[in-house]
PDB file of N, CA and C in Angstrom:
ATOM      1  N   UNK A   1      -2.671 -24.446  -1.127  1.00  0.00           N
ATOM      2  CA  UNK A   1      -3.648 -23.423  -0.837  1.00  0.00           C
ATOM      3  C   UNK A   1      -4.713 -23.415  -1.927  1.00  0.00           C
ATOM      4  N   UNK A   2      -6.355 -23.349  -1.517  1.00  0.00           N
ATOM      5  CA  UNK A   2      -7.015 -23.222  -2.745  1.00  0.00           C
ATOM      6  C   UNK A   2      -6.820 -21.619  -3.099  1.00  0.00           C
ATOM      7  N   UNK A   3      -8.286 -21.918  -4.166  1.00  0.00           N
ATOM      8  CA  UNK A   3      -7.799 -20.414  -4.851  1.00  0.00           C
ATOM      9  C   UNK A   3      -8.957 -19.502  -4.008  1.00  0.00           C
ATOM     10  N   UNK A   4      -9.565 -19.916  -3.280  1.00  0.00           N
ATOM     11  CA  UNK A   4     -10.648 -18.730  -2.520  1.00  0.00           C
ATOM     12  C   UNK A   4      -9.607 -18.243  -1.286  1.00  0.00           C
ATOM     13  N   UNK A   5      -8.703 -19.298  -1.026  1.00  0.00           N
ATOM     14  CA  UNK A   5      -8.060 -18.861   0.449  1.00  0.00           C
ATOM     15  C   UNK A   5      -6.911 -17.816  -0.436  1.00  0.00           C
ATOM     16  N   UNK A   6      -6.227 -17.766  -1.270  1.00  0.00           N
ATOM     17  CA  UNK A   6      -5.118 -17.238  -1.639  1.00  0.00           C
ATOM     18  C   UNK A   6      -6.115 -15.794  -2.142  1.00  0.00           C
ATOM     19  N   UNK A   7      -6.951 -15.557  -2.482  1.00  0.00           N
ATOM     20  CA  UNK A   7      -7.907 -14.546  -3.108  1.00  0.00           C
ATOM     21  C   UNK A   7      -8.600 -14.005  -1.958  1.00  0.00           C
ATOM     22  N   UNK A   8      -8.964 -14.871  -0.675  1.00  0.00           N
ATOM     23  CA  UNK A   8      -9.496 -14.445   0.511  1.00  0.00           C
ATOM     24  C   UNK A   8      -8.282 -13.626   1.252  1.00  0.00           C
ATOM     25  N   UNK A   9      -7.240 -14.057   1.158  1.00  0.00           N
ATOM     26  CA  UNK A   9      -5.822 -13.609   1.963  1.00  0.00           C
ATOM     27  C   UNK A   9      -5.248 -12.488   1.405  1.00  0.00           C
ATOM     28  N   UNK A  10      -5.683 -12.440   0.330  1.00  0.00           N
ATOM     29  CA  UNK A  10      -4.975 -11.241  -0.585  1.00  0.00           C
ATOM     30  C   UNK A  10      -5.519  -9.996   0.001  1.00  0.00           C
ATOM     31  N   UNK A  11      -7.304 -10.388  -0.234  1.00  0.00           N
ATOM     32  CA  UNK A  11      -7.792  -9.118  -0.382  1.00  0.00           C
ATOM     33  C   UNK A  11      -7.979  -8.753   1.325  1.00  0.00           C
ATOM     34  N   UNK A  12      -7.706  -9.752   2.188  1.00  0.00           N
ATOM     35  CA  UNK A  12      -7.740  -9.096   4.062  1.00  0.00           C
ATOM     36  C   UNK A  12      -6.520  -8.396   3.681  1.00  0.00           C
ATOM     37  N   UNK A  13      -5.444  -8.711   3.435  1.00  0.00           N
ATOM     38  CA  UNK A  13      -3.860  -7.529   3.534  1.00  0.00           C
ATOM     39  C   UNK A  13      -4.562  -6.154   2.722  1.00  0.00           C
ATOM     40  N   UNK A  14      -4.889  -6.422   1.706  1.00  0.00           N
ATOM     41  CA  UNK A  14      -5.109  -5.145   1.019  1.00  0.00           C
ATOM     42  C   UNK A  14      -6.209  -4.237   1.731  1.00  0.00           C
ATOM     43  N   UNK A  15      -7.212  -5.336   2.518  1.00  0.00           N
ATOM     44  CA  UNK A  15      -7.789  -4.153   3.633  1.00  0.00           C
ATOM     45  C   UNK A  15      -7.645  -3.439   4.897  1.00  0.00           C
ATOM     46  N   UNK A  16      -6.130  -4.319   4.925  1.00  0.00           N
ATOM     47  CA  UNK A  16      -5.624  -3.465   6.334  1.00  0.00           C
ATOM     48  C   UNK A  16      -4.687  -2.155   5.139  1.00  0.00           C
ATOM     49  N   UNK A  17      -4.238  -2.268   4.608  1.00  0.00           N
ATOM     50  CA  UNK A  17      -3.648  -0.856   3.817  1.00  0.00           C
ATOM     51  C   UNK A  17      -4.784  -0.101   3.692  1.00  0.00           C
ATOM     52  N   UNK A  18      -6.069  -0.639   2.820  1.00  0.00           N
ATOM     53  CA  UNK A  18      -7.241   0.646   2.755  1.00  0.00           C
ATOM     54  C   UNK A  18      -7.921   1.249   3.729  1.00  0.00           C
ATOM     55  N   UNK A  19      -7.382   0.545   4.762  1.00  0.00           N
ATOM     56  CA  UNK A  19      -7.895   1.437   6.313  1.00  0.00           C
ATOM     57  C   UNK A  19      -7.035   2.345   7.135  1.00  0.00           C
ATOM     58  N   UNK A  20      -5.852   1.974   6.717  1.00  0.00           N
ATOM     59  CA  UNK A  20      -4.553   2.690   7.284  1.00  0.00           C
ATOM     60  C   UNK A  20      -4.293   4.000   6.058  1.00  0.00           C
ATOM     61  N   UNK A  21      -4.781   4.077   5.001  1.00  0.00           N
ATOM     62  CA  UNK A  21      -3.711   4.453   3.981  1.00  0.00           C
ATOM     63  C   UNK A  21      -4.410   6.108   3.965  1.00  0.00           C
ATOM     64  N   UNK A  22      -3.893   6.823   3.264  1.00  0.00           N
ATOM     65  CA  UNK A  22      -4.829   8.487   3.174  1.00  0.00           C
ATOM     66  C   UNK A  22      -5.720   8.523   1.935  1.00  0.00           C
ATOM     67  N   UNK A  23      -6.501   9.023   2.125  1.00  0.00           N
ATOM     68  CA  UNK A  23      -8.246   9.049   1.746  1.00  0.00           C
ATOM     69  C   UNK A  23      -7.751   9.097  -0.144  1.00  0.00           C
ATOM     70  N   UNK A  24      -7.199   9.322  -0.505  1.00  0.00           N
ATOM     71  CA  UNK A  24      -6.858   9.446  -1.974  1.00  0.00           C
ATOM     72  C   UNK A  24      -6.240   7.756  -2.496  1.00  0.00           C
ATOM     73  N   UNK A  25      -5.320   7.604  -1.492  1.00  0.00           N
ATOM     74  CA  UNK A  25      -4.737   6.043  -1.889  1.00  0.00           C
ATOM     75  C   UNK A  25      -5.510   5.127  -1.195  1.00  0.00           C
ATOM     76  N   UNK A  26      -6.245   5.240  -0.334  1.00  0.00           N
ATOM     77  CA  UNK A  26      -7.361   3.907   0.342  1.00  0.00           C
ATOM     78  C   UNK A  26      -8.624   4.394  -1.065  1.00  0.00           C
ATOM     79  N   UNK A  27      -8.652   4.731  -1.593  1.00  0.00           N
ATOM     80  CA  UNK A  27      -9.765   4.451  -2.498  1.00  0.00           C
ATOM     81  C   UNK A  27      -9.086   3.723  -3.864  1.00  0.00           C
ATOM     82  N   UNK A  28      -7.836   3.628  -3.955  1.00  0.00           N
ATOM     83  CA  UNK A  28      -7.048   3.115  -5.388  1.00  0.00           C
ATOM     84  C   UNK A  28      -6.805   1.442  -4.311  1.00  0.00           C
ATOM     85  N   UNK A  29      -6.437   1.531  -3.297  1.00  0.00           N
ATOM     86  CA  UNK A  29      -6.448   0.073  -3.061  1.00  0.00           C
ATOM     87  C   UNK A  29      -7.643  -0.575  -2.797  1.00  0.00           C
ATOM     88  N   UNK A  30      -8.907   0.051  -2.346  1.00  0.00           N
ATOM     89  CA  UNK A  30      -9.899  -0.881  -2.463  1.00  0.00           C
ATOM     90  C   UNK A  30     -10.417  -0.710  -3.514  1.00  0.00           C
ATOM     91  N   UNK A  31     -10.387  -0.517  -5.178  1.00  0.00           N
ATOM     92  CA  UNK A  31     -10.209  -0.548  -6.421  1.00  0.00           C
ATOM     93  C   UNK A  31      -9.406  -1.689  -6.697  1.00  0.00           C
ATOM     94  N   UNK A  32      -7.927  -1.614  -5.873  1.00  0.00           N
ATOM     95  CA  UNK A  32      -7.277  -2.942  -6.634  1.00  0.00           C
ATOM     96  C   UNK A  32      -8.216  -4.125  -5.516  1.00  0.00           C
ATOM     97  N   UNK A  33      -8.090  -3.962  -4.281  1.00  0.00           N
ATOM     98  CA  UNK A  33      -8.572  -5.406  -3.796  1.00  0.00           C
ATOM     99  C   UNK A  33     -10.279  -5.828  -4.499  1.00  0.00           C
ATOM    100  N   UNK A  34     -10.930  -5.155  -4.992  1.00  0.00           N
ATOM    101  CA  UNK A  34     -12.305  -5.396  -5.555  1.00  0.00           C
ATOM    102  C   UNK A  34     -11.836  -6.097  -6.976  1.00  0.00           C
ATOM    103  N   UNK A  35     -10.970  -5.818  -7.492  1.00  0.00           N
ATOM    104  CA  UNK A  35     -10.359  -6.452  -8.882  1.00  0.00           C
ATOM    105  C   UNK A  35      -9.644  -7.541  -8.103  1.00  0.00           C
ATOM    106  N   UNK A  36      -8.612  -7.934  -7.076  1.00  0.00           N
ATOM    107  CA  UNK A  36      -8.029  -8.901  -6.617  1.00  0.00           C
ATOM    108  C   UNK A  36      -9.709 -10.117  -6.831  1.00  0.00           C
ATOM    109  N   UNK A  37     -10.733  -9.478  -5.874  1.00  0.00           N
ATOM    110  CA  UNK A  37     -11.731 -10.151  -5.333  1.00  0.00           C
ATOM    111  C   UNK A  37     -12.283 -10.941  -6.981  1.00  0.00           C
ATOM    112  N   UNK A  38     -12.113 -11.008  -8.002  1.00  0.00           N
ATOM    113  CA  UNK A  38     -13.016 -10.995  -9.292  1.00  0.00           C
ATOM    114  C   UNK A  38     -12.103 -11.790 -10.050  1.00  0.00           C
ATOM    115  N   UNK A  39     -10.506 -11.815 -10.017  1.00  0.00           N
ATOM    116  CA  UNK A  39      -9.860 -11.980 -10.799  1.00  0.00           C
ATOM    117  C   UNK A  39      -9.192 -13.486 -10.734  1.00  0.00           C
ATOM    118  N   UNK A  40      -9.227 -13.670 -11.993  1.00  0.00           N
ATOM    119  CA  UNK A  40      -8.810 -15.360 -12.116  1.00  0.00           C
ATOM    120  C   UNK A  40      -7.289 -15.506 -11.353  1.00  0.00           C
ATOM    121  N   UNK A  41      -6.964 -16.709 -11.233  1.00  0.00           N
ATOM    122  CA  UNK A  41      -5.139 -16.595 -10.403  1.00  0.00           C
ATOM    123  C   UNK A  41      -3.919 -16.201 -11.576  1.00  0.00           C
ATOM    124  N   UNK A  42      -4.701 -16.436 -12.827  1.00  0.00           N
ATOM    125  CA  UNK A  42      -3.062 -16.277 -13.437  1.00  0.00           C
ATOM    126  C   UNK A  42      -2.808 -14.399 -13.702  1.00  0.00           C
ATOM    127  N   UNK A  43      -3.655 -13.564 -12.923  1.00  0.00           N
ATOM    128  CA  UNK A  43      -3.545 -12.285 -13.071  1.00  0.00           C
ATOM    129  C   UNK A  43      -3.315 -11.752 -12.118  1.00  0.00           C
ATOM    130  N   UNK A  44      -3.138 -12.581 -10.828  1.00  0.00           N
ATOM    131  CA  UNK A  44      -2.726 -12.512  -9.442  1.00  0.00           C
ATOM    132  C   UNK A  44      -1.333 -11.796  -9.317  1.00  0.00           C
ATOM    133  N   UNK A  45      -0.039 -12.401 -10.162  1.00  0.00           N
ATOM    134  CA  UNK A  45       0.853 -11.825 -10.136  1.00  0.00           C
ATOM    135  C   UNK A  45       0.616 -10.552 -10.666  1.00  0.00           C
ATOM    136  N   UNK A  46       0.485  -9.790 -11.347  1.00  0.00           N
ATOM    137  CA  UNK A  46       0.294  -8.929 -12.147  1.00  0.00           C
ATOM    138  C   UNK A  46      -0.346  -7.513 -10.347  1.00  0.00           C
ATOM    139  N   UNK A  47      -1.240  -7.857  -9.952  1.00  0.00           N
ATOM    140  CA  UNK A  47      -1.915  -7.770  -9.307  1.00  0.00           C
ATOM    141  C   UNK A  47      -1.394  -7.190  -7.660  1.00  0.00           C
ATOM    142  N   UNK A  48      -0.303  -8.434  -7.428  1.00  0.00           N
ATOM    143  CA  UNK A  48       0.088  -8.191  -6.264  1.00  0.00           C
ATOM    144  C   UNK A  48       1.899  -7.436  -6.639  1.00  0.00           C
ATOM    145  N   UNK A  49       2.204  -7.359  -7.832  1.00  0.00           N
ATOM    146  CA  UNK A  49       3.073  -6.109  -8.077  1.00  0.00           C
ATOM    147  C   UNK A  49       2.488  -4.390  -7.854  1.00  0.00           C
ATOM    148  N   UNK A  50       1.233  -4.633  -8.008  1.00  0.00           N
ATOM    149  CA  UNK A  50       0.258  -3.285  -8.220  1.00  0.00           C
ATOM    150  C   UNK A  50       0.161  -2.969  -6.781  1.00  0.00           C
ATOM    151  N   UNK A  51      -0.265  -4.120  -5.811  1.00  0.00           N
ATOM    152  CA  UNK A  51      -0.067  -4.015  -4.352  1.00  0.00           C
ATOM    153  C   UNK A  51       0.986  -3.919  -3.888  1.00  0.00           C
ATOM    154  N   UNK A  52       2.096  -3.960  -4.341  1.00  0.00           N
ATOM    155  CA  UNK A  52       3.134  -3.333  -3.361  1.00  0.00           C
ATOM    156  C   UNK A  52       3.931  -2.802  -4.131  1.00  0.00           C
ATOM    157  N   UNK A  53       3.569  -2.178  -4.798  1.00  0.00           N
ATOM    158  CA  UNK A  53       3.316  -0.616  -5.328  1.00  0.00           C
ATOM    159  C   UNK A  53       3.334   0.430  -4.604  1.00  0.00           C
ATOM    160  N   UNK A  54       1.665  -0.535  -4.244  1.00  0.00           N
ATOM    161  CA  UNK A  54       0.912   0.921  -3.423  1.00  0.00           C
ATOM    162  C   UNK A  54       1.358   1.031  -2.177  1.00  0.00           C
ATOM    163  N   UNK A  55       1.980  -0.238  -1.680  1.00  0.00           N
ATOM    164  CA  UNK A  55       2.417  -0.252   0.040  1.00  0.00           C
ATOM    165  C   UNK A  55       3.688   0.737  -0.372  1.00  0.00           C
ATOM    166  N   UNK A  56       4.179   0.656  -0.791  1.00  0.00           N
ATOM    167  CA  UNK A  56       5.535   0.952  -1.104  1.00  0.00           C
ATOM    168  C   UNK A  56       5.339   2.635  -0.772  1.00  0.00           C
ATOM    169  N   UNK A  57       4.444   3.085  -1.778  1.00  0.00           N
ATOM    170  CA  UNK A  57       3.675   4.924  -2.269  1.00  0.00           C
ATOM    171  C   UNK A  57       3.414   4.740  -0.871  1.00  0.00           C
ATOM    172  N   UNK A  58       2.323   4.284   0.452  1.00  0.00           N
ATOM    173  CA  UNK A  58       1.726   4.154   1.213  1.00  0.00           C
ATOM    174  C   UNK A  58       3.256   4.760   2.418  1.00  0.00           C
ATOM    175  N   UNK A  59       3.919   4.218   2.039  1.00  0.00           N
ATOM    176  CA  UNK A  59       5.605   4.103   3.261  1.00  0.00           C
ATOM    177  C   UNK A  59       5.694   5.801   2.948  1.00  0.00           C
ATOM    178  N   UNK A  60       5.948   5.934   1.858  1.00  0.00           N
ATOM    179  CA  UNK A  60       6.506   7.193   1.548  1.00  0.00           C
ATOM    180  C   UNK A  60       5.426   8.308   1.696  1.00  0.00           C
ATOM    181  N   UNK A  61       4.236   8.332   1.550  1.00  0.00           N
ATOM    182  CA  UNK A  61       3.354   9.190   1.747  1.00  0.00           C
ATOM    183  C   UNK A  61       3.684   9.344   3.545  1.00  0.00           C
ATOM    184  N   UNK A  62       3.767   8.515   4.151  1.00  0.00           N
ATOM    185  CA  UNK A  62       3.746   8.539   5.507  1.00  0.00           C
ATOM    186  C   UNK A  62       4.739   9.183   6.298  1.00  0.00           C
ATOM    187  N   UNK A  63       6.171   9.032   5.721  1.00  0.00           N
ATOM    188  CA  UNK A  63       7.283   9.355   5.763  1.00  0.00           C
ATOM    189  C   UNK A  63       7.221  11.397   5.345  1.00  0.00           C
ATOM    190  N   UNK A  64       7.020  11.204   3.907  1.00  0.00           N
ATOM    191  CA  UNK A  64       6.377  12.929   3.927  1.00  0.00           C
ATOM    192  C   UNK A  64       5.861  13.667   5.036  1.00  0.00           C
ATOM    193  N   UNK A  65       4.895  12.878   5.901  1.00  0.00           N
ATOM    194  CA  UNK A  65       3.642  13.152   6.515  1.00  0.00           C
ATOM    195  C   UNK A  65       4.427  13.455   8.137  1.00  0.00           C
ATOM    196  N   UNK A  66       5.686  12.625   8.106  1.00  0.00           N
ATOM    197  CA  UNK A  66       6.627  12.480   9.720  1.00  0.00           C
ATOM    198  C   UNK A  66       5.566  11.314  10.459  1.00  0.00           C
ATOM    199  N   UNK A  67       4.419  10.850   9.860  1.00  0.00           N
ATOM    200  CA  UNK A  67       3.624   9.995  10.280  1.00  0.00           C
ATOM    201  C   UNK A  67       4.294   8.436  10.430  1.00  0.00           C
ATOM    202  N   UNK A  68       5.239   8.333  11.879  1.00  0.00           N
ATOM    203  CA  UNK A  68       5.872   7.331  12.106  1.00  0.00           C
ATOM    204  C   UNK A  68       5.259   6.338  12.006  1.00  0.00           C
ATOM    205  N   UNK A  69       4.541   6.042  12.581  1.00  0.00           N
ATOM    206  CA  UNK A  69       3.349   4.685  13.073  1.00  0.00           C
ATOM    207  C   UNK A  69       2.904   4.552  11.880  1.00  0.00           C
ATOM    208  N   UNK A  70       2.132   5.667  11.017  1.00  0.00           N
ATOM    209  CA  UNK A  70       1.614   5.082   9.886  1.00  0.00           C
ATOM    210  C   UNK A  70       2.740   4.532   8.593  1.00  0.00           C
ATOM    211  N   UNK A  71       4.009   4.973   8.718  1.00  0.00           N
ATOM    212  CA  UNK A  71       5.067   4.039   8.484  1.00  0.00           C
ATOM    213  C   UNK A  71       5.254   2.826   8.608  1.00  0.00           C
ATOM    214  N   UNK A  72       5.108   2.515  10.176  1.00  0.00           N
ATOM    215  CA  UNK A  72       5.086   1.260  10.742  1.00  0.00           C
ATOM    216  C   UNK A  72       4.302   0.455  10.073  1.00  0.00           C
ATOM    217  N   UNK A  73       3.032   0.933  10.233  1.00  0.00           N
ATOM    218  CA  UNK A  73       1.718   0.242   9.473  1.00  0.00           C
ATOM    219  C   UNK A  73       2.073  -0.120   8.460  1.00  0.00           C
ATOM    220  N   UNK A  74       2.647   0.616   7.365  1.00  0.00           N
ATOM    221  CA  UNK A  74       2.299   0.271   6.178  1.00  0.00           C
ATOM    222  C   UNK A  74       3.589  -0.676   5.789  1.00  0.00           C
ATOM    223  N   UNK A  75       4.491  -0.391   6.377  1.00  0.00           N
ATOM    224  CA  UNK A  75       5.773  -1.314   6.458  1.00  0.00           C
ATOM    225  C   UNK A  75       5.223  -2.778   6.785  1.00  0.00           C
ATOM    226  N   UNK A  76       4.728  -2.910   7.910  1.00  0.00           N
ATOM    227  CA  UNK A  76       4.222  -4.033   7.813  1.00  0.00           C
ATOM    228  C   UNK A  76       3.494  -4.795   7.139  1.00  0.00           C
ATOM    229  N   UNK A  77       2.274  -4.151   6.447  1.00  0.00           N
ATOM    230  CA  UNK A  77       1.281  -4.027   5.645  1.00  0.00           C
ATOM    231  C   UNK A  77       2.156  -4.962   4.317  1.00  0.00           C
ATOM    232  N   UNK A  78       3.426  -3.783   3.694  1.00  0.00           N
ATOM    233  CA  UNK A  78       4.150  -4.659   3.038  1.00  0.00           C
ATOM    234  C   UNK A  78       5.073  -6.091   2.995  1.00  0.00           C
ATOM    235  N   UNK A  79       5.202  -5.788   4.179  1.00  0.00           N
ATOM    236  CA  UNK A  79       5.674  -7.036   4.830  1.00  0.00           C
ATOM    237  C   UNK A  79       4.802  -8.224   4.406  1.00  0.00           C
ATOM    238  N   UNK A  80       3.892  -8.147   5.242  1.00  0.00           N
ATOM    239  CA  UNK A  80       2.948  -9.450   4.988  1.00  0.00           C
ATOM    240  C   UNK A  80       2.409  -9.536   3.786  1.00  0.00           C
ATOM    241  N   UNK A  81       2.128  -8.572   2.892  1.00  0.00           N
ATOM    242  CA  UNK A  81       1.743  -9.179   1.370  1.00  0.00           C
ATOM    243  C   UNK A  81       2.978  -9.737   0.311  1.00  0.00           C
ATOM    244  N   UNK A  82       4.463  -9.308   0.769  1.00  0.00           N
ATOM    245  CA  UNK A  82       5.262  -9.410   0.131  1.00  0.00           C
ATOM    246  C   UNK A  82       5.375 -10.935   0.394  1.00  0.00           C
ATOM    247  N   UNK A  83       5.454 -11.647   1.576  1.00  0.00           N
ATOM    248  CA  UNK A  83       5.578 -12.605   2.719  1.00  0.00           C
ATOM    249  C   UNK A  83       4.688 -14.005   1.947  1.00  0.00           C
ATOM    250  N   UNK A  84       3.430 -13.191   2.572  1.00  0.00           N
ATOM    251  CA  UNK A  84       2.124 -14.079   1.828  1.00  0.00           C
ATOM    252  C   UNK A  84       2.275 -14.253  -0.058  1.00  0.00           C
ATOM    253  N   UNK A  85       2.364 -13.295  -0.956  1.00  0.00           N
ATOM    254  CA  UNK A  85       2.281 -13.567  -2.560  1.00  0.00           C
ATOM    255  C   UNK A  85       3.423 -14.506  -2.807  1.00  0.00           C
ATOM    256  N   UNK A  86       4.558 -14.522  -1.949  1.00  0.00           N
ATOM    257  CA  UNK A  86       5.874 -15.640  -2.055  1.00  0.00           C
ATOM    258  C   UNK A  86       5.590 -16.660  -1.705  1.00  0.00           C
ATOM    259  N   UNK A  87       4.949 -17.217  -0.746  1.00  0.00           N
ATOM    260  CA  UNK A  87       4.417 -18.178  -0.002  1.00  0.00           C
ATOM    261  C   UNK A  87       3.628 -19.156  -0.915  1.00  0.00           C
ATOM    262  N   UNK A  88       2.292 -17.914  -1.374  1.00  0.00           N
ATOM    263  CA  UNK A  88       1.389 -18.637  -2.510  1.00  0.00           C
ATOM    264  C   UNK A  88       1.899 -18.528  -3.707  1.00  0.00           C
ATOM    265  N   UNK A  89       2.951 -18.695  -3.877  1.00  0.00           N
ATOM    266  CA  UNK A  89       3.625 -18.932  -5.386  1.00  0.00           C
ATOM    267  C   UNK A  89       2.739 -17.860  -6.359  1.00  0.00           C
ATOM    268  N   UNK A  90       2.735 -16.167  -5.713  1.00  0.00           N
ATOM    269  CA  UNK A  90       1.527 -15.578  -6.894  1.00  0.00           C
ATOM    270  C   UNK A  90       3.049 -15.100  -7.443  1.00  0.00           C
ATOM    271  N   UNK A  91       4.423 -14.858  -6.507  1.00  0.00           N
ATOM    272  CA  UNK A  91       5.453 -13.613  -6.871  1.00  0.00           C
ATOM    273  C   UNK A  91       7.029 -14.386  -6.772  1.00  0.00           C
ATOM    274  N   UNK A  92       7.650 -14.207  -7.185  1.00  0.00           N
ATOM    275  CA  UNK A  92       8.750 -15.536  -7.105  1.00  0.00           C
ATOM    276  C   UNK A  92      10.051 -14.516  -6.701  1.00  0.00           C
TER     277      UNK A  92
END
């Protein structure tokens, strides 16, 4: 994988969370994906711990909320970044 596709891939997952997520945490993840977007690869790991983080906060805010679906969402959400950063060797 080059490094625009692994940096391009990062920051599409992190924009399906900042569209799904509630107005307080969609502004901290498109904060981290604008730093994903800038940042060299060896800070990637660092980076995509911070992202599923926030998926993680994102599950549980939702769960508080009885907001099933947005559960779903964000479950998935984690899914695929957890999926994808293993894949691209950012998370081992």
């Amino acid at each position: 994988m080059t490094q625009q596709y692994i940096i391009g891939e990062f920051s599409a997952l992190l924009a399906g969370l900042e569209r799904t997520a509630e107005e307080g945490l969609a502004e901290v993840v498109g904060n981290l994906r604008r730093e994903v977007e800038v940042s060299p690869l060896p800070l990637l790991p660092q980076l995509a711990r911070e992202a599923l983080k926030l998926t993680d906060k994102a599950c549980w805010l939702a769960l508080d909320q009885g907001d099933v679906r947005g559960f779903c969402r964000h479950a998935e959400t984690a899914s695929a970044l957890h999926e994808f950063t293993v894949s691209a060797n950012i998370l081992f």
